[in-house]
C-alpha atoms as a PDB file:
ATOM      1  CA  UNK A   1       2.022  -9.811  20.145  1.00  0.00           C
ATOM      2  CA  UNK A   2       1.076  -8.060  17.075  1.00  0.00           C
ATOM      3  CA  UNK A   3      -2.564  -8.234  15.454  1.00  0.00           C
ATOM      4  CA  UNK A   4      -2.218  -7.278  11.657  1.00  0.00           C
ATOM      5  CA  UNK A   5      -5.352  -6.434   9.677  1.00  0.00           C
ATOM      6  CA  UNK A   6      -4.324  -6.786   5.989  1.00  0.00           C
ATOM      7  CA  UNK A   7      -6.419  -4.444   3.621  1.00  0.00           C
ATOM      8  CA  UNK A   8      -5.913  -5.456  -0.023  1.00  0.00           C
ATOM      9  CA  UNK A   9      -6.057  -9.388   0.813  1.00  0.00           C
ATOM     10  CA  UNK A  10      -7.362 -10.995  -2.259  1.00  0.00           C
ATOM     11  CA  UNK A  11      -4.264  -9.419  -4.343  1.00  0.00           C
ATOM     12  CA  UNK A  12      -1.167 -11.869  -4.293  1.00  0.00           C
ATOM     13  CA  UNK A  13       1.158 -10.106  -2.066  1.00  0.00           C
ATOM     14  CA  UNK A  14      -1.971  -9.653   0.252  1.00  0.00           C
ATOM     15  CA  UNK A  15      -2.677 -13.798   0.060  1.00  0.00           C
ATOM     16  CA  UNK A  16       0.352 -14.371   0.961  1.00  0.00           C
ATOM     17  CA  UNK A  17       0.189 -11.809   3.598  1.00  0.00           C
ATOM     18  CA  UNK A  18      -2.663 -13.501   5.189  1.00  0.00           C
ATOM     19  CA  UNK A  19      -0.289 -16.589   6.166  1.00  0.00           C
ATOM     20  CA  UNK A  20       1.766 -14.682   8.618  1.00  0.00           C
ATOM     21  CA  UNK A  21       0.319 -15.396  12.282  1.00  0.00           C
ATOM     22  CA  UNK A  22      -2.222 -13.271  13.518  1.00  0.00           C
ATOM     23  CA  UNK A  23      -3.673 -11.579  10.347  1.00  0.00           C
ATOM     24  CA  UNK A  24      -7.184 -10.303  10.015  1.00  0.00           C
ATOM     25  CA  UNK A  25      -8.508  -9.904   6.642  1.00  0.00           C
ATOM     26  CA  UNK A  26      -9.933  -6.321   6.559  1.00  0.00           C
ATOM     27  CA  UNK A  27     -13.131  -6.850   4.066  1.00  0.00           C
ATOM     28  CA  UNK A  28     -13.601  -2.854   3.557  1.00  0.00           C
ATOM     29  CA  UNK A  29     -13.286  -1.978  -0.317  1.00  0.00           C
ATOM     30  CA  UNK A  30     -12.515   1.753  -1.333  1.00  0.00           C
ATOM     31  CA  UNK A  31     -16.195   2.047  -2.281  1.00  0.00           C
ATOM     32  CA  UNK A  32     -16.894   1.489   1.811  1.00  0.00           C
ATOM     33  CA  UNK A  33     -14.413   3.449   2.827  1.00  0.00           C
ATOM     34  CA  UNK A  34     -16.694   5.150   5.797  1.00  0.00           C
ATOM     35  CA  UNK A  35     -16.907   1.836   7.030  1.00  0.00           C
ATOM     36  CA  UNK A  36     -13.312   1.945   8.224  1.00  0.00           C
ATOM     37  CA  UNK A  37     -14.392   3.672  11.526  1.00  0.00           C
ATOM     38  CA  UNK A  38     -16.500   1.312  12.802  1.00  0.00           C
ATOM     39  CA  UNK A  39     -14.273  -1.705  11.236  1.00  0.00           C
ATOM     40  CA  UNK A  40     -11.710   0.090  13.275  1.00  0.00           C
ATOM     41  CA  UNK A  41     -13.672   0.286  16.374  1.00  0.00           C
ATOM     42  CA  UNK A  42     -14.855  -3.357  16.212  1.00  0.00           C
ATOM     43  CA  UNK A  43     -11.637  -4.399  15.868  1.00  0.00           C
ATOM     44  CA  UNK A  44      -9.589  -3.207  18.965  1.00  0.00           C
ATOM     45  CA  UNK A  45      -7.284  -5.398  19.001  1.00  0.00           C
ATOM     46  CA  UNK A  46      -5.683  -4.654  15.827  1.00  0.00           C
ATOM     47  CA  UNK A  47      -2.128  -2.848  16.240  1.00  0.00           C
ATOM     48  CA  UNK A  48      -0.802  -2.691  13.067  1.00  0.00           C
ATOM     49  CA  UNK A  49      -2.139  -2.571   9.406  1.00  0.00           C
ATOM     50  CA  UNK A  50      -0.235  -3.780   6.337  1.00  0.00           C
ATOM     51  CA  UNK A  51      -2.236  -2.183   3.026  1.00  0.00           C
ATOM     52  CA  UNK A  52      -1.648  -3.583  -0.215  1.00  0.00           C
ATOM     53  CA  UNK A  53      -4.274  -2.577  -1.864  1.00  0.00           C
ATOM     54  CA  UNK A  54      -4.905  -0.572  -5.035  1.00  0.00           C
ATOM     55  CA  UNK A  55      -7.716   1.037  -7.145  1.00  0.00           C
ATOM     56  CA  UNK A  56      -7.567   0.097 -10.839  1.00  0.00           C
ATOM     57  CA  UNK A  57      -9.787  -1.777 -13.299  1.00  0.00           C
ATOM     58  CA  UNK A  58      -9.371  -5.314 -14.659  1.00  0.00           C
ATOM     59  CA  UNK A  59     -10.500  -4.033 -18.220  1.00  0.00           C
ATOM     60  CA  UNK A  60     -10.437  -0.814 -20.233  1.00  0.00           C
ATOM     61  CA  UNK A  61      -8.419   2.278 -18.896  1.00  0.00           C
ATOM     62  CA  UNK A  62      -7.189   1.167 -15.646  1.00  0.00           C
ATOM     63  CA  UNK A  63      -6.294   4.069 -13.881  1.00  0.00           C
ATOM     64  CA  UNK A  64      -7.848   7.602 -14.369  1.00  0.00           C
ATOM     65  CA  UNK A  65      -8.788  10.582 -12.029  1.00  0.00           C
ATOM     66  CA  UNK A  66     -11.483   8.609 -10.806  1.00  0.00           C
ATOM     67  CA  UNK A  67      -9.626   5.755  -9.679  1.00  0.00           C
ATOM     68  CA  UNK A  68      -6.943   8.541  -8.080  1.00  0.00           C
ATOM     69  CA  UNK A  69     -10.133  10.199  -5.911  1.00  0.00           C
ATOM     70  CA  UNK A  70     -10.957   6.595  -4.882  1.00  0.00           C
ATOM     71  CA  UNK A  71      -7.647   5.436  -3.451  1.00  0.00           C
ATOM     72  CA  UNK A  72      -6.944   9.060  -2.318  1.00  0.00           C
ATOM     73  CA  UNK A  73     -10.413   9.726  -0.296  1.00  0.00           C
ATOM     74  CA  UNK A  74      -9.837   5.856   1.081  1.00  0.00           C
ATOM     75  CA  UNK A  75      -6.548   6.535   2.557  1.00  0.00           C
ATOM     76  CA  UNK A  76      -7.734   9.979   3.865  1.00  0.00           C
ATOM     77  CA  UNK A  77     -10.679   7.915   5.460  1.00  0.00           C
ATOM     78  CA  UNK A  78      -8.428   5.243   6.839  1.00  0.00           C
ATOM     79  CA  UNK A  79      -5.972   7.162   8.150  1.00  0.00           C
ATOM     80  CA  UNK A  80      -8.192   9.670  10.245  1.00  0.00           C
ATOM     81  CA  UNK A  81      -9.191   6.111  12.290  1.00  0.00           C
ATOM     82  CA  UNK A  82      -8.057   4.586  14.564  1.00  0.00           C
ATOM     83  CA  UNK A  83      -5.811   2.530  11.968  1.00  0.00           C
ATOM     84  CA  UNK A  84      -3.289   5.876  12.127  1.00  0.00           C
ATOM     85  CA  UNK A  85      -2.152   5.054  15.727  1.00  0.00           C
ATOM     86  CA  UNK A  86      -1.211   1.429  14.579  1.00  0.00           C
ATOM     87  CA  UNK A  87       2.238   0.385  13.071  1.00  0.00           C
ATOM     88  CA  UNK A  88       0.937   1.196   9.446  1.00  0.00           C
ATOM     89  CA  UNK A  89       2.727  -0.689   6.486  1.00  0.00           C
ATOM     90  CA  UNK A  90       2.154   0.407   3.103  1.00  0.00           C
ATOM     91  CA  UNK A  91       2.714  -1.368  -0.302  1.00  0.00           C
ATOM     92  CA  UNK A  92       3.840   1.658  -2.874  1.00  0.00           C
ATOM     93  CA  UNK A  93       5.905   1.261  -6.086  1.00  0.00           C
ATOM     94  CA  UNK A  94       8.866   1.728  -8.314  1.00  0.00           C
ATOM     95  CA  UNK A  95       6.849   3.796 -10.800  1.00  0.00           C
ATOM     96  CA  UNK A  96       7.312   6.861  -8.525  1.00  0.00           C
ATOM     97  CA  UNK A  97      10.807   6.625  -9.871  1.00  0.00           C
ATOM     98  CA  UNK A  98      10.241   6.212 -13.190  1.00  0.00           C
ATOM     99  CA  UNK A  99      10.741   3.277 -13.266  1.00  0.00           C
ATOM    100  CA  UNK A 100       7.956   1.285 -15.661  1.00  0.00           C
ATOM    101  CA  UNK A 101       7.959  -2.552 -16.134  1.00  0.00           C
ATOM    102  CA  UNK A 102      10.171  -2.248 -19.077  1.00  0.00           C
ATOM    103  CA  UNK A 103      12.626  -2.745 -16.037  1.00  0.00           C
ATOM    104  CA  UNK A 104      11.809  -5.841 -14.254  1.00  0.00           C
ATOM    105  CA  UNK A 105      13.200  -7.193 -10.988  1.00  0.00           C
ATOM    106  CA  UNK A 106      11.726 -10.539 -10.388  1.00  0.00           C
ATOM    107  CA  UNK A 107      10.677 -11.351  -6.620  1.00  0.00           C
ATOM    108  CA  UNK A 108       8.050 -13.872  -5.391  1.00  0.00           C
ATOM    109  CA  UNK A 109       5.109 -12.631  -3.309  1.00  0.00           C
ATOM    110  CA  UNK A 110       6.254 -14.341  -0.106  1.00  0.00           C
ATOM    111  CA  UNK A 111       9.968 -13.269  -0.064  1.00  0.00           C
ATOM    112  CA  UNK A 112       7.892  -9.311  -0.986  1.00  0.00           C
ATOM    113  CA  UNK A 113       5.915  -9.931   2.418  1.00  0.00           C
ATOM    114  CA  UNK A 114       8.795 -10.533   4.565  1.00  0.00           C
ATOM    115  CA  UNK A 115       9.711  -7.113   4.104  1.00  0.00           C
ATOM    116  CA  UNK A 116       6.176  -6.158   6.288  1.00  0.00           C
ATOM    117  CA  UNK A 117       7.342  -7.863   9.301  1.00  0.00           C
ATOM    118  CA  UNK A 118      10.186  -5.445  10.225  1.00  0.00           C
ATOM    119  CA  UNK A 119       9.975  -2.573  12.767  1.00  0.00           C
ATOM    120  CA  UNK A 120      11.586   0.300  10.157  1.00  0.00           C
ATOM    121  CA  UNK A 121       9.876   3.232   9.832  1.00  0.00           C
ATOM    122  CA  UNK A 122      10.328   5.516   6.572  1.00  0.00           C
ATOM    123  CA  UNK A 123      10.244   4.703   3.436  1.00  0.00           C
ATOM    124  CA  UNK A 124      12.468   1.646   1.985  1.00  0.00           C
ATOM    125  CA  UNK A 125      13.143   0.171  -1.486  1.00  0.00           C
ATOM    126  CA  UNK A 126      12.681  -3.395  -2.295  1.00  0.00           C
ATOM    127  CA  UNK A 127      14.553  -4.825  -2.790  1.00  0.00           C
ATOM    128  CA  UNK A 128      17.275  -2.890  -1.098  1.00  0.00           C
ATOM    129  CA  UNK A 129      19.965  -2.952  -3.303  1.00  0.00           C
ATOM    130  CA  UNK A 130      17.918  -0.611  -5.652  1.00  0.00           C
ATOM    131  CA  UNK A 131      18.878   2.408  -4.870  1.00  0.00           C
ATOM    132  CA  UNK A 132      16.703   4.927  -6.136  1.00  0.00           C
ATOM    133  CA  UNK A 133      15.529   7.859  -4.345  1.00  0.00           C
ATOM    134  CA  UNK A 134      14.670  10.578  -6.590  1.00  0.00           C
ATOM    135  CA  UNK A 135      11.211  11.143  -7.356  1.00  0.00           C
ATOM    136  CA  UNK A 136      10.876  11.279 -11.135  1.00  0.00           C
ATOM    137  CA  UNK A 137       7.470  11.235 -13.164  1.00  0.00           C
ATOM    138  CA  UNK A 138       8.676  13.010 -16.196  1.00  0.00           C
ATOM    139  CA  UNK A 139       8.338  10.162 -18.857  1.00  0.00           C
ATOM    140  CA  UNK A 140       5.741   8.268 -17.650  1.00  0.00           C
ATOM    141  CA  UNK A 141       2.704   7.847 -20.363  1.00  0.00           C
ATOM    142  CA  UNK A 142      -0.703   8.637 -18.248  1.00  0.00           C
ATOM    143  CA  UNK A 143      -1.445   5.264 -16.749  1.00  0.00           C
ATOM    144  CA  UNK A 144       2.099   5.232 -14.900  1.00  0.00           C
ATOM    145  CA  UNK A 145       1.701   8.828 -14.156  1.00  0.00           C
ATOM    146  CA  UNK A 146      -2.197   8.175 -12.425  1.00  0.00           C
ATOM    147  CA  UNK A 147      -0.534   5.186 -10.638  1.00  0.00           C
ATOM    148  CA  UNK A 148       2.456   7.113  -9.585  1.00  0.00           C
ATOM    149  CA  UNK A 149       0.290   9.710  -8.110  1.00  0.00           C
ATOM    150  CA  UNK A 150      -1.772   8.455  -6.316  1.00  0.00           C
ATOM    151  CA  UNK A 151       0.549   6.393  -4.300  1.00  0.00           C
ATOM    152  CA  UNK A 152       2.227   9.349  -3.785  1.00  0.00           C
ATOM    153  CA  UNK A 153      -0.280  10.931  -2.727  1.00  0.00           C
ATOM    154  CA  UNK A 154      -1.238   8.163  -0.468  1.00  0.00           C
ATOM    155  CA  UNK A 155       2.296   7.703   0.978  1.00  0.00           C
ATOM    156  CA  UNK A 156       2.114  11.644   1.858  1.00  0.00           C
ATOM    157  CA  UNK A 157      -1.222  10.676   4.081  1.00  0.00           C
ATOM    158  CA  UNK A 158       0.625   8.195   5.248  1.00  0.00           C
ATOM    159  CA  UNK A 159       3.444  10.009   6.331  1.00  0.00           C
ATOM    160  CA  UNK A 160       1.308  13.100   7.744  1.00  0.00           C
ATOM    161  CA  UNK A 161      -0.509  11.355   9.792  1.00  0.00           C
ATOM    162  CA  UNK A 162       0.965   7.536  10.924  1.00  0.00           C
ATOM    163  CA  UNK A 163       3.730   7.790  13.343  1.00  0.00           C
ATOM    164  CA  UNK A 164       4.771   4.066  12.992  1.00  0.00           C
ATOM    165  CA  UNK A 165       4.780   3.699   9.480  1.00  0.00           C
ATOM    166  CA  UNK A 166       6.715   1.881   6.958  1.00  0.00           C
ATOM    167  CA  UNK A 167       6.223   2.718   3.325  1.00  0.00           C
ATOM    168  CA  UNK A 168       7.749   0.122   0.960  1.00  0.00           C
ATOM    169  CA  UNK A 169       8.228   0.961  -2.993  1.00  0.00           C
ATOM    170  CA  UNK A 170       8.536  -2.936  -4.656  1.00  0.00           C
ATOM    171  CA  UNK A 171       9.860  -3.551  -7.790  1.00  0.00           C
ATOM    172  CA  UNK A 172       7.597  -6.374  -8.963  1.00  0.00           C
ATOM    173  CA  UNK A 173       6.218  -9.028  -7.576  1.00  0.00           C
ATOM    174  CA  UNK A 174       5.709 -12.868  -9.753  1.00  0.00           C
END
């Protein structure tokens, strides 16, 4: 049986998230992200970790090299726990195609969540039918650009150091 901590819950792919049987709401903000190791540690019976969270501010700029060190030195935290020997699924985006919300493919939160629940490992579009693959940051203004780095970035920790991970790059979620 799995035991899912979901980091990022308050967001709406992470509420809905919390529905699926067996989900732990992990309460640790980027701020507190040394508290991941004992989180970890209290928690043994977690096995898998579905992260949907993301730095970024409700008002002014929202993303800027601050925000990118936050996220970034969270995941590097994270992922030197315990959490990197669990099945570790990771919310990215279209942006690190290109791709900004002047393209927009509509998909509700809980159809977006089903995609978690799957044993895949790699990295995976959804939906699937888009078919990007190519990596391409070229024209995005400076907010896209911060956002598309650091889930790159984060994906790459990810990648390094999970062994059972699944990173999925959503088109939008309503």
């Amino acid at each position: 049986m799995k035991n899912i901590c979901v980091i990022g819950a308050t967001g709406k792919l992470g509420k809905e998230l919390v529905k699926h049987p067996n989900t732990i709401v992990c309460p640790i903000r980027f701020e507190n992200a040394v508290d991941y190791k004992d989180w970890f540690e209290e928690h043994k019976e977690v096995d898998t970790v579905w992260h949907v969270a993301r730095a970024c501010r409700k008002a002014g700029v929202r993303r800027d090299f601050s925000t990118f060190m936050l996220e970034q030195n969270a995941m590097k935290k994270l992922t030197d726990t315990r959490a990197k020997d669990c099945r570790f699924v990771y919310a990215s985006t279209k942006v690190v195609y290109g791709i900004t919300s002047d393209e927009i493919t509509p998909l509700s939160a809980n159809i977006t969540a089903e995609n978690f629940t799957d044993g895949k490992i790699g990295t995976v579009n959804f939906p699937a039918w888009k078919v990007n693959k190519e990596i391409n940051t070229s024209n995005l203004g400076n907010g896209h650009l911060i956002y598309a780095m650091t889930k790159l970035a984060c994906e790459r920790l990810i990648s390094d150091k999970c062994l059972n991970y699944k990173i999925v790059r959503i088109w939008d979620i309503l």
